[in-house]
N, C-alpha and C. Protein backbone atom coordinates (compact mmCIF):
# COMPACT_ATOMS: atom_id res chain seq x y z
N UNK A 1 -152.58 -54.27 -36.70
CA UNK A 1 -153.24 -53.11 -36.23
C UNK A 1 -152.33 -52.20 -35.43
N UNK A 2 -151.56 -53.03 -34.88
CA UNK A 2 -150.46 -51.77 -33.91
C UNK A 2 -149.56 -50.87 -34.87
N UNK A 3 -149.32 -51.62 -35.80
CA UNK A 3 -148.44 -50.86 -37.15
C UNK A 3 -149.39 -49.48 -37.67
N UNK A 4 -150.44 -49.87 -37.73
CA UNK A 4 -151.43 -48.45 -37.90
C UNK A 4 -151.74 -47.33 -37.43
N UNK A 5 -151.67 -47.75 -35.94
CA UNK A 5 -151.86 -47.11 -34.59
C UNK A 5 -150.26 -46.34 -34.40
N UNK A 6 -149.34 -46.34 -34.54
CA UNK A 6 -147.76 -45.80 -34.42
C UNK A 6 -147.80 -44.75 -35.68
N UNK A 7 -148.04 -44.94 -37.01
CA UNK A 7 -148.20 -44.05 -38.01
C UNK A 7 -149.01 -42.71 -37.34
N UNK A 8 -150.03 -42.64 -37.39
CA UNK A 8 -150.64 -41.53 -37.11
C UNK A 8 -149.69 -40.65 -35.89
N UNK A 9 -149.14 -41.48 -34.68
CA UNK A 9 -148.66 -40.71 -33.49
C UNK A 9 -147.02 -40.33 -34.02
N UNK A 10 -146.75 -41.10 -35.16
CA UNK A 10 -145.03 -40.52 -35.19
C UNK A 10 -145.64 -39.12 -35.70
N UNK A 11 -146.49 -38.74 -37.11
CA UNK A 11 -146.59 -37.33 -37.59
C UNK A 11 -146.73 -36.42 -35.98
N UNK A 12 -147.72 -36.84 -35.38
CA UNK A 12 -148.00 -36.37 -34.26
C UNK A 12 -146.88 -35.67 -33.12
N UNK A 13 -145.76 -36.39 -32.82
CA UNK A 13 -145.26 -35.94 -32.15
C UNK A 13 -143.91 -35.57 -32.80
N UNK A 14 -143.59 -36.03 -34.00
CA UNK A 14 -142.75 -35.16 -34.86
C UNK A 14 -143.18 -33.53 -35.07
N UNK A 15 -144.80 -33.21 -35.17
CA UNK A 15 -144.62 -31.73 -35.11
C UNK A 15 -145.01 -31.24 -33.75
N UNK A 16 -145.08 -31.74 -32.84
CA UNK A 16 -144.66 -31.78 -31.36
C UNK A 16 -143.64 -30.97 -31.44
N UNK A 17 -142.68 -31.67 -31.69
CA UNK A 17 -141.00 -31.16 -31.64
C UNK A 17 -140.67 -30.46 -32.76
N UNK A 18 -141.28 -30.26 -33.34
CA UNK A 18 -141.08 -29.29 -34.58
C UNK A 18 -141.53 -27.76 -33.35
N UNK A 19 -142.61 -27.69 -33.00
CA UNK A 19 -143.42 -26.67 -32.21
C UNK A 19 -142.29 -26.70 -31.16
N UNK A 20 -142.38 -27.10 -30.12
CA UNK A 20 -141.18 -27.03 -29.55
C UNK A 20 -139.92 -26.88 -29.79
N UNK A 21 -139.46 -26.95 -30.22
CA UNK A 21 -138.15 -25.90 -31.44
C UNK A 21 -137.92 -24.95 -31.37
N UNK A 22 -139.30 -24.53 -31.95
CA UNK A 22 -139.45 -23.29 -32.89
C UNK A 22 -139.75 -22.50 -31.64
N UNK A 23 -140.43 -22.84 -30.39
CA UNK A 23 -141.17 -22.09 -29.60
C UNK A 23 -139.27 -21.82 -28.55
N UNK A 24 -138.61 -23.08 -28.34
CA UNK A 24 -137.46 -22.58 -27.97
C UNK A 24 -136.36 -21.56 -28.53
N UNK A 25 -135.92 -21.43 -29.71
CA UNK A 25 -135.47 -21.15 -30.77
C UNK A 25 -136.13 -19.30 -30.41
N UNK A 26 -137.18 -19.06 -30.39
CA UNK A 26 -138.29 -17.98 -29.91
C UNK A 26 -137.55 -17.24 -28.60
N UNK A 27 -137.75 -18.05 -27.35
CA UNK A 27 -137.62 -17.52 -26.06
C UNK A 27 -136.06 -17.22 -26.04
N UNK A 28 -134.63 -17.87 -26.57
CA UNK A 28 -133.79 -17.76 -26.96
C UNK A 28 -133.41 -16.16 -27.55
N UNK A 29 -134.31 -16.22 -28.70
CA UNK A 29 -134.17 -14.68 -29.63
C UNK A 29 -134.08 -13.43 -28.48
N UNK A 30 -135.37 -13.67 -27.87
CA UNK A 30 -135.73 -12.82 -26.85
C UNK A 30 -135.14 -12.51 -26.07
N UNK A 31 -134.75 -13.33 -25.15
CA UNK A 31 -134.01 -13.35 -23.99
C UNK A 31 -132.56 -12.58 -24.46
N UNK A 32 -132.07 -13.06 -25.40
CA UNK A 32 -130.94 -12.59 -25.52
C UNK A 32 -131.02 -11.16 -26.25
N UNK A 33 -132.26 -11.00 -26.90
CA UNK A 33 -132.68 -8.96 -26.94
C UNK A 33 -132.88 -8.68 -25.54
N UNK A 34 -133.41 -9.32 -24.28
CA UNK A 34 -133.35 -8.51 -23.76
C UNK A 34 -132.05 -8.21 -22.76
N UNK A 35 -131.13 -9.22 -22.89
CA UNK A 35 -129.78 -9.29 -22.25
C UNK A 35 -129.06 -8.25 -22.37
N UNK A 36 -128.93 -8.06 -23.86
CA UNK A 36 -127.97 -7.10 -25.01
C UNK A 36 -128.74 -5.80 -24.55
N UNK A 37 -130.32 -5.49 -24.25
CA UNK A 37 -130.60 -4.56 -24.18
C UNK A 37 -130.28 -3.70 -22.70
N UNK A 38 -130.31 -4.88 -21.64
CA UNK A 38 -129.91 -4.31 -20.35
C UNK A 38 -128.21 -4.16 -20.28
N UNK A 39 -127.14 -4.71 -21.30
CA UNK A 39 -126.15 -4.57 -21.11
C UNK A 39 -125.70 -3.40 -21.72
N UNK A 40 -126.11 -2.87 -22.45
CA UNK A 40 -126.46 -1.48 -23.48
C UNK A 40 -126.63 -0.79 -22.57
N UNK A 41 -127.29 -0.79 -21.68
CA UNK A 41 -127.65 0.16 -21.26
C UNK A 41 -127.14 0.39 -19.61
N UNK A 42 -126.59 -0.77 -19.32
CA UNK A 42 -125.51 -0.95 -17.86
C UNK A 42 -124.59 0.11 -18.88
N UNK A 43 -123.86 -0.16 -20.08
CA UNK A 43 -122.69 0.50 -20.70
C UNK A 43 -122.40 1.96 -20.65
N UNK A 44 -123.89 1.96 -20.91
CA UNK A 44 -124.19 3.63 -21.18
C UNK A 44 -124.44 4.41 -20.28
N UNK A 45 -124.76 3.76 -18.69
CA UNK A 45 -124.66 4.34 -17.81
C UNK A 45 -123.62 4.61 -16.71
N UNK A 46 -122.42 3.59 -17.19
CA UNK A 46 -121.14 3.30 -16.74
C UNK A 46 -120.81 4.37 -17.83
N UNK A 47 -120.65 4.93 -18.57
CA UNK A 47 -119.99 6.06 -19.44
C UNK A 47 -120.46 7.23 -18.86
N UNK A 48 -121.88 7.64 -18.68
CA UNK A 48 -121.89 8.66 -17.99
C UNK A 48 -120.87 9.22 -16.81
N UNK A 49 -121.56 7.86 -15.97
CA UNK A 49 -120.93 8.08 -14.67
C UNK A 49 -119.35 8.43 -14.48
N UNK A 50 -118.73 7.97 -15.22
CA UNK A 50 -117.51 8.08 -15.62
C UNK A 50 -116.85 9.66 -16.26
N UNK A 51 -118.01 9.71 -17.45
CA UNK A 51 -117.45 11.13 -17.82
C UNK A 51 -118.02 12.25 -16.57
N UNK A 52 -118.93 12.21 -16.10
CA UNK A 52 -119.36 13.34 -14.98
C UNK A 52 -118.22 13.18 -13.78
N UNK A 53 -118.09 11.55 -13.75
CA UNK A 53 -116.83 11.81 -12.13
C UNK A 53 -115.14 12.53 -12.88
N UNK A 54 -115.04 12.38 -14.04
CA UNK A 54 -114.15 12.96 -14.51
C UNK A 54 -114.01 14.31 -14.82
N UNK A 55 -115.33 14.96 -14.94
CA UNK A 55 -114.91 16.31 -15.42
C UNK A 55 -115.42 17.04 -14.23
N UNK A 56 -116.28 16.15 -13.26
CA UNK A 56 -115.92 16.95 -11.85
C UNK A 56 -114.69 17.17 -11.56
N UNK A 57 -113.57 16.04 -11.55
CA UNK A 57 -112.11 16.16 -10.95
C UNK A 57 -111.68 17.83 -11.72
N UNK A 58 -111.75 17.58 -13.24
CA UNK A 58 -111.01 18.77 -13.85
C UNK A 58 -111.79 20.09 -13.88
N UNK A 59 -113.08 19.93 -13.14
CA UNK A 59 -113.95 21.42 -12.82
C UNK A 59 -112.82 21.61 -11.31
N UNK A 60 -112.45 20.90 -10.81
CA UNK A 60 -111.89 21.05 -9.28
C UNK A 60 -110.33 21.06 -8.97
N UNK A 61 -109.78 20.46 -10.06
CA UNK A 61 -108.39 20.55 -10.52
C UNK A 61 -107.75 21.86 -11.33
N UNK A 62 -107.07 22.64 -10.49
CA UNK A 62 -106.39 23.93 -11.24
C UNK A 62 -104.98 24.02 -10.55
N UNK A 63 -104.45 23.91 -11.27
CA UNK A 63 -102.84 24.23 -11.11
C UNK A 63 -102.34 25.70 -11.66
N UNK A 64 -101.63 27.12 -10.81
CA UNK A 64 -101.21 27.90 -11.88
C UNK A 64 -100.22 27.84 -12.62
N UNK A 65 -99.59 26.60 -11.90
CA UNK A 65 -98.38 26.62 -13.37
C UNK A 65 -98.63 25.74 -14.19
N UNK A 66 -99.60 25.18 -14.60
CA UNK A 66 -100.31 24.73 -15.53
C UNK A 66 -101.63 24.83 -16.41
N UNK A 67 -102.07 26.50 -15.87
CA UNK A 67 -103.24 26.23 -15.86
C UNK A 67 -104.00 26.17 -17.39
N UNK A 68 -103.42 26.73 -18.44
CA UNK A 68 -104.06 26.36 -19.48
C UNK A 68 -104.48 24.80 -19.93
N UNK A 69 -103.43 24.38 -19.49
CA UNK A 69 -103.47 22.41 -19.92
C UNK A 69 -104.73 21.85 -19.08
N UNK A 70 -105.31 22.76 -17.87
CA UNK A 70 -106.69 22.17 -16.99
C UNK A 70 -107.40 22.96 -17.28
N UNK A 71 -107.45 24.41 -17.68
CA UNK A 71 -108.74 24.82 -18.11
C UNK A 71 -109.47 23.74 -19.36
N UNK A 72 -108.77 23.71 -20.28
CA UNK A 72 -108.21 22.92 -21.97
C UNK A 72 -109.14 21.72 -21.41
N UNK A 73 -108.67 21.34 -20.44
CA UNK A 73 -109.37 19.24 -19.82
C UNK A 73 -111.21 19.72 -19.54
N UNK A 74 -110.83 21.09 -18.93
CA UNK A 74 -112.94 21.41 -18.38
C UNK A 74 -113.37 21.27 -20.08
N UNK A 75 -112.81 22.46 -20.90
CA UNK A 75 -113.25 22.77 -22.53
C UNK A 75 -112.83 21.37 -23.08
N UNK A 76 -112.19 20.51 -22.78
CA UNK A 76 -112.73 19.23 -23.98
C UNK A 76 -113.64 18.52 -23.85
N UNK A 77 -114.40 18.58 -22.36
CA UNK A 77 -115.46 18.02 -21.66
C UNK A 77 -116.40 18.59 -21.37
N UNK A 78 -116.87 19.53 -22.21
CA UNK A 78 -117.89 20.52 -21.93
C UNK A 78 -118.45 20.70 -23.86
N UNK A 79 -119.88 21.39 -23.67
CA UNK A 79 -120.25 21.33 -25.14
C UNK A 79 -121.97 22.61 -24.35
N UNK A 80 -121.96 22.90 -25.37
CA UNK A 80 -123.23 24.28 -25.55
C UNK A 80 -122.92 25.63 -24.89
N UNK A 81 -123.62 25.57 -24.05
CA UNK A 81 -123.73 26.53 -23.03
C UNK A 81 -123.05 26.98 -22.37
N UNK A 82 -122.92 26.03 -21.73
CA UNK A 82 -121.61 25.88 -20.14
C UNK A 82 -120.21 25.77 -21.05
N UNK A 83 -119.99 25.04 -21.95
CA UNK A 83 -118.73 26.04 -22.92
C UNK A 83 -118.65 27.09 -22.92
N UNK A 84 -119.08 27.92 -23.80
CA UNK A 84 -119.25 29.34 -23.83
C UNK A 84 -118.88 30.36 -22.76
N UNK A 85 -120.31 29.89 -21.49
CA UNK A 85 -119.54 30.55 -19.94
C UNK A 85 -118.36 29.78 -19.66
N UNK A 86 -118.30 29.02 -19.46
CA UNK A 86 -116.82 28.68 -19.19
C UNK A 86 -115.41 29.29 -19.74
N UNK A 87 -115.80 29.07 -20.98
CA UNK A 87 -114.50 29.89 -21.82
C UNK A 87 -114.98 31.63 -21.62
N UNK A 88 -115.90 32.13 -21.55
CA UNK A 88 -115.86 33.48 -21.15
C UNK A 88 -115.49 33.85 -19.36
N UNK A 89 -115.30 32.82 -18.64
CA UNK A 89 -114.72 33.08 -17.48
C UNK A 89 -113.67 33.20 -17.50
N UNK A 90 -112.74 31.76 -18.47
CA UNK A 90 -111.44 31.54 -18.19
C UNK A 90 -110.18 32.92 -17.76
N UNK A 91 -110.42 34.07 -18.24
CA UNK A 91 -109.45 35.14 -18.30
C UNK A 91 -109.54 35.51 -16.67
N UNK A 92 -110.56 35.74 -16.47
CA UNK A 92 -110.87 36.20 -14.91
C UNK A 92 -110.31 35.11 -14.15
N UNK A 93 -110.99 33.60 -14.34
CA UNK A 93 -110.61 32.87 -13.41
C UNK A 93 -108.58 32.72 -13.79
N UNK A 94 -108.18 32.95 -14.85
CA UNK A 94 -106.75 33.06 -15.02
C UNK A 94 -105.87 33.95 -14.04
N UNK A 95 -106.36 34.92 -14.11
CA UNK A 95 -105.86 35.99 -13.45
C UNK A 95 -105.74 35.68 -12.15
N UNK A 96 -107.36 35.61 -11.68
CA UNK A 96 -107.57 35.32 -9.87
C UNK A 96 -106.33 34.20 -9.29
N UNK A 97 -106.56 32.48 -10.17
CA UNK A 97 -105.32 31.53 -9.49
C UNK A 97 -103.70 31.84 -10.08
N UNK A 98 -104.10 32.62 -11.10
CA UNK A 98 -102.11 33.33 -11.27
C UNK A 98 -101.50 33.90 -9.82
N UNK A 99 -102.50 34.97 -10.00
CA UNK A 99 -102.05 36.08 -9.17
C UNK A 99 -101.78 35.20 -7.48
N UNK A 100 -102.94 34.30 -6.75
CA UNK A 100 -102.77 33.37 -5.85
C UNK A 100 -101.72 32.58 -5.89
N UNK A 101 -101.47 32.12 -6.70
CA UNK A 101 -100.19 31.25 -7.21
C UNK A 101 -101.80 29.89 -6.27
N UNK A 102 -102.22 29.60 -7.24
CA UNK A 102 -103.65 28.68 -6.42
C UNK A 102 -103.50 27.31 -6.84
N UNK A 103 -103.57 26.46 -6.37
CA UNK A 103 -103.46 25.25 -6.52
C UNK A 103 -104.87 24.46 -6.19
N UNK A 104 -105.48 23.70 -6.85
CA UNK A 104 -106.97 22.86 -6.09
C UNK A 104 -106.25 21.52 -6.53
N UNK A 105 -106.40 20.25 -5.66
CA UNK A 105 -106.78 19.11 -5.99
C UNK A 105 -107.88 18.38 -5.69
N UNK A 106 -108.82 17.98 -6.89
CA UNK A 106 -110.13 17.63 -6.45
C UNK A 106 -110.32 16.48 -6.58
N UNK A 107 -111.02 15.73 -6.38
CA UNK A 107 -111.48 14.00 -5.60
C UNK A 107 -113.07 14.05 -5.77
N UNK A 108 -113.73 12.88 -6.36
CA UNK A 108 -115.15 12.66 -6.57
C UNK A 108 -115.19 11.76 -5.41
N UNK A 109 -116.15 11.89 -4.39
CA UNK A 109 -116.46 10.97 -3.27
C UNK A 109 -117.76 10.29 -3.83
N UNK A 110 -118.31 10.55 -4.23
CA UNK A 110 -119.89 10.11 -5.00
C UNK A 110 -120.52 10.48 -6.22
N UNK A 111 -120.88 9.63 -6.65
CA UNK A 111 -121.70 10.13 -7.83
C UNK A 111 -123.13 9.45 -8.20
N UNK A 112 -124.04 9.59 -8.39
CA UNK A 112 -125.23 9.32 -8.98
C UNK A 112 -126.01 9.31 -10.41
N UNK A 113 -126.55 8.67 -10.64
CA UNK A 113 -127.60 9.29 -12.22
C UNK A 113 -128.97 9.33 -11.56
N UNK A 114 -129.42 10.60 -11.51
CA UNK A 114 -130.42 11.10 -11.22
C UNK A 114 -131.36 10.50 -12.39
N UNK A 115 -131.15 10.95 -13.77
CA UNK A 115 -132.30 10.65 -14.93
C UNK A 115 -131.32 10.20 -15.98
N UNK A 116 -131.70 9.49 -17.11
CA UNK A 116 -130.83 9.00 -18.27
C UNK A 116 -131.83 8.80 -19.41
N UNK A 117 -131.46 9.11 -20.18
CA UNK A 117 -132.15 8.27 -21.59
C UNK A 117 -130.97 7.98 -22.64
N UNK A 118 -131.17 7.95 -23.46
CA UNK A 118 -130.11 7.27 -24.85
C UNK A 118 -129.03 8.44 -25.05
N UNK A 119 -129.33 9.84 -25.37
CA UNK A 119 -128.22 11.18 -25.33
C UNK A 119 -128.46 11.77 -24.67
N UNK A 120 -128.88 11.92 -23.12
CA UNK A 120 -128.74 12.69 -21.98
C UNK A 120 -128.74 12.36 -20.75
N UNK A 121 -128.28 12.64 -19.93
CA UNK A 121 -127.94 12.13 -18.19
C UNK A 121 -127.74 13.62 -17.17
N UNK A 122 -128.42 13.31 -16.22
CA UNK A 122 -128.38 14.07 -15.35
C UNK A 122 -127.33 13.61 -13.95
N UNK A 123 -126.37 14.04 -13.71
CA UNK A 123 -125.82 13.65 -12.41
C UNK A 123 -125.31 14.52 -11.67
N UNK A 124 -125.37 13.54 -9.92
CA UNK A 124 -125.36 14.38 -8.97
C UNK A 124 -123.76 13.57 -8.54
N UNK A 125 -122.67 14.92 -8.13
CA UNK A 125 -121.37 14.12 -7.99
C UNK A 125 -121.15 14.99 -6.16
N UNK A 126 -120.69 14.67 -5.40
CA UNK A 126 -120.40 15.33 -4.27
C UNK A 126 -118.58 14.85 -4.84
N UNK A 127 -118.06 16.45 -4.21
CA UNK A 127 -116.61 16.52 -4.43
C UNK A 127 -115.63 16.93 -3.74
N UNK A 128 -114.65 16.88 -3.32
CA UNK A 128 -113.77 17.55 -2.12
C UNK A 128 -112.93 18.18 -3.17
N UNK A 129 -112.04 19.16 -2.56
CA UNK A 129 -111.24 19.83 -3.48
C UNK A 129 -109.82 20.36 -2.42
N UNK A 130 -108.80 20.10 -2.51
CA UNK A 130 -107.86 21.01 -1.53
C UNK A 130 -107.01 21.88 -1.93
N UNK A 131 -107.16 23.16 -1.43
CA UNK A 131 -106.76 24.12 -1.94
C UNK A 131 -105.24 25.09 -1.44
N UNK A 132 -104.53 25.49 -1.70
CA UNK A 132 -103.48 26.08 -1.68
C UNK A 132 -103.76 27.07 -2.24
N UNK A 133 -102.91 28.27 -1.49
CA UNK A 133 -102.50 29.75 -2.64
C UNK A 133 -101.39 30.32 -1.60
N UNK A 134 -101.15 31.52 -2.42
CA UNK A 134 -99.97 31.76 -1.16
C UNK A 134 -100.33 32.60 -0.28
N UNK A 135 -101.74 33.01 -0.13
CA UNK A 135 -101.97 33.75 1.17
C UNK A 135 -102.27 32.70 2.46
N UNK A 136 -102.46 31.66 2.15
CA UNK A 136 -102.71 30.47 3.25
C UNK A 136 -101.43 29.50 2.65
N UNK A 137 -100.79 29.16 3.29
CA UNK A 137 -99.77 27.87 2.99
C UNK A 137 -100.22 26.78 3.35
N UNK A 138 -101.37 26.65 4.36
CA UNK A 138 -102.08 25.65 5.22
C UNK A 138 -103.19 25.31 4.03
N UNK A 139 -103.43 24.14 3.52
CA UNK A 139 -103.99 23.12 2.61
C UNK A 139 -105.86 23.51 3.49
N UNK A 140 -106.72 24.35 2.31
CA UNK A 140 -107.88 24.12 2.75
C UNK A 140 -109.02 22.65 2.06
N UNK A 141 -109.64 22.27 2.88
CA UNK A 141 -109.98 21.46 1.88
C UNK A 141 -112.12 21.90 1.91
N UNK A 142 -112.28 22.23 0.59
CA UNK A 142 -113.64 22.63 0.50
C UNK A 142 -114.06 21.20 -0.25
N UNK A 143 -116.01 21.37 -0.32
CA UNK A 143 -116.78 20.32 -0.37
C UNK A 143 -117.92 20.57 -1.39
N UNK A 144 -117.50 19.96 -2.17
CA UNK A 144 -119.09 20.79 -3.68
C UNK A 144 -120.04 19.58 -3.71
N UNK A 145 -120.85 20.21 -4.22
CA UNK A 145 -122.14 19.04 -4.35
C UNK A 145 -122.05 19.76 -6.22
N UNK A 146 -122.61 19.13 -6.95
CA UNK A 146 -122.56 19.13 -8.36
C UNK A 146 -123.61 18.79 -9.00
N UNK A 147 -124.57 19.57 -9.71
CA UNK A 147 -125.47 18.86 -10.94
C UNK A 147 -124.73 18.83 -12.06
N UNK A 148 -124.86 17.81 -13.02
CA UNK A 148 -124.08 17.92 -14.23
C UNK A 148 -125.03 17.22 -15.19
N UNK A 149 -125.43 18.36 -16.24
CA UNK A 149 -126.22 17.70 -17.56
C UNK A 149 -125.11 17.24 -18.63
N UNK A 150 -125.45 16.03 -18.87
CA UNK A 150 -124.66 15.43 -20.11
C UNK A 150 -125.45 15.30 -21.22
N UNK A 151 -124.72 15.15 -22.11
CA UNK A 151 -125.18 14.67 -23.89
C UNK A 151 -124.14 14.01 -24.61
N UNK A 152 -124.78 13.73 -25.25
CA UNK A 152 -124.18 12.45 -25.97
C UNK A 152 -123.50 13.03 -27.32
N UNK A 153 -122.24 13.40 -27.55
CA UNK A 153 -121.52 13.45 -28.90
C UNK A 153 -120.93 12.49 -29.21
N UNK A 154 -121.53 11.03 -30.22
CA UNK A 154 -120.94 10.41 -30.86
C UNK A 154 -120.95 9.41 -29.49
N UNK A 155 -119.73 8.93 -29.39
CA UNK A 155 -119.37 7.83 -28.33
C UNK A 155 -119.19 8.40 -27.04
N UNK A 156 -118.56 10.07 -27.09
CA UNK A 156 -118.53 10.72 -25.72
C UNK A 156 -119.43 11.30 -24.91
N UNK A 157 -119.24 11.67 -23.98
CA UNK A 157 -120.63 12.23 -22.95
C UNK A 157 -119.83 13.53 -22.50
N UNK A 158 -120.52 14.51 -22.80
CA UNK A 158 -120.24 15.84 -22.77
C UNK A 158 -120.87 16.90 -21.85
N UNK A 159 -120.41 17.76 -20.53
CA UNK A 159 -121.26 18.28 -19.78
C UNK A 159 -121.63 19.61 -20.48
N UNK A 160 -123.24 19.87 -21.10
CA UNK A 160 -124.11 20.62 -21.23
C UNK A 160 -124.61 22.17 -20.05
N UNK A 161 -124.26 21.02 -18.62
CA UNK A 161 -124.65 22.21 -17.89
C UNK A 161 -124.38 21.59 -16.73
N UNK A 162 -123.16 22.51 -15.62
CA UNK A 162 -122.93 22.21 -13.92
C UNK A 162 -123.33 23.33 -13.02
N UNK A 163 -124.29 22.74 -12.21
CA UNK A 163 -124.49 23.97 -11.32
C UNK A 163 -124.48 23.63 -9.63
N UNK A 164 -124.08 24.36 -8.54
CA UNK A 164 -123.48 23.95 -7.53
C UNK A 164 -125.01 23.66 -7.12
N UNK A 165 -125.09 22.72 -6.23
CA UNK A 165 -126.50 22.43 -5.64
C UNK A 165 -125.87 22.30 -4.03
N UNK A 166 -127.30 22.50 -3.13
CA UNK A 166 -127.74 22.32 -2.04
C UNK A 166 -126.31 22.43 -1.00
């Protein structure tokens, strides 16, 4: 009779562990969608942040004896709108740091992501900038606060739109 009694409980707890498997095998799948999904998206917000603290530097970086090669760094990092004005400033703003003989070196002290989704980011960058020209020889150093709309071209993050805030 005990030989009888063991039959019925092996099926039994063989699909025990069949269920348990399958139910591990499950939480596994998951977990690791949702790993991949928060690391996706750590990635993508480490790219923003990155392209906005960068094209703050080269919105704040102007050299005149270089200055086409840093206007060139704002226009490879820029796309729509704020292209357009930008490149319709460049002649004016050419002229103004020629004629100064103007120098800026700019520095990101902070940056933020205000809003994000999959192709757009909003960030807030605070920036120092120090400035030279030859009517002051004495190094000024000014202080920007920055909105910067990004979008997404392809793998890069592109500023859409910077406007000085607060």
């Amino acid at each position: 009779m005990t030989g009888s009694r063991s039959l019925p409980t092996r099926p039994l707890l063989l699909g025990l562990l069949v269920v348990v498997a399958v139910a591990a095998v499950a939480l596994a799948a998951t977990s690791y969608a949702r790993i991949s999904a928060a690391a996706d998206r750590s990635d993508r917000r480490e790219a923003v942040l990155d392209s906005a603290r960068q094209q703050a530097v080269n919105f704040t970086t102007l050299d005149y004896r270089h200055l086409d090669r840093d206007l060139g760094r704002v226009l490879h990092g820029a796309t729509g709108d704020f292209r357009k004005q930008f490149r319709a400033g460049t002649a004016d703003l050419t002229s103004l740091v020629t004629q100064n003989k103007a120098t800026s070196e700019g520095e990101v002290l902070d940056a933020g992501i205000v809003s994000d989704d999959a192709d757009s980011a909003r960030v807030l960058v605070v920036a120092d900038s120090t400035v030279t020209n030859s009517a002051d020889a004495k190094p000024t150093k000014r202080h920007y606060r920055m909105q910067l709309d990004l979008v997404r071209h392809g793998s890069r993050w592109l500023v859409s739109d910077l406007q000085f805030v607060g």
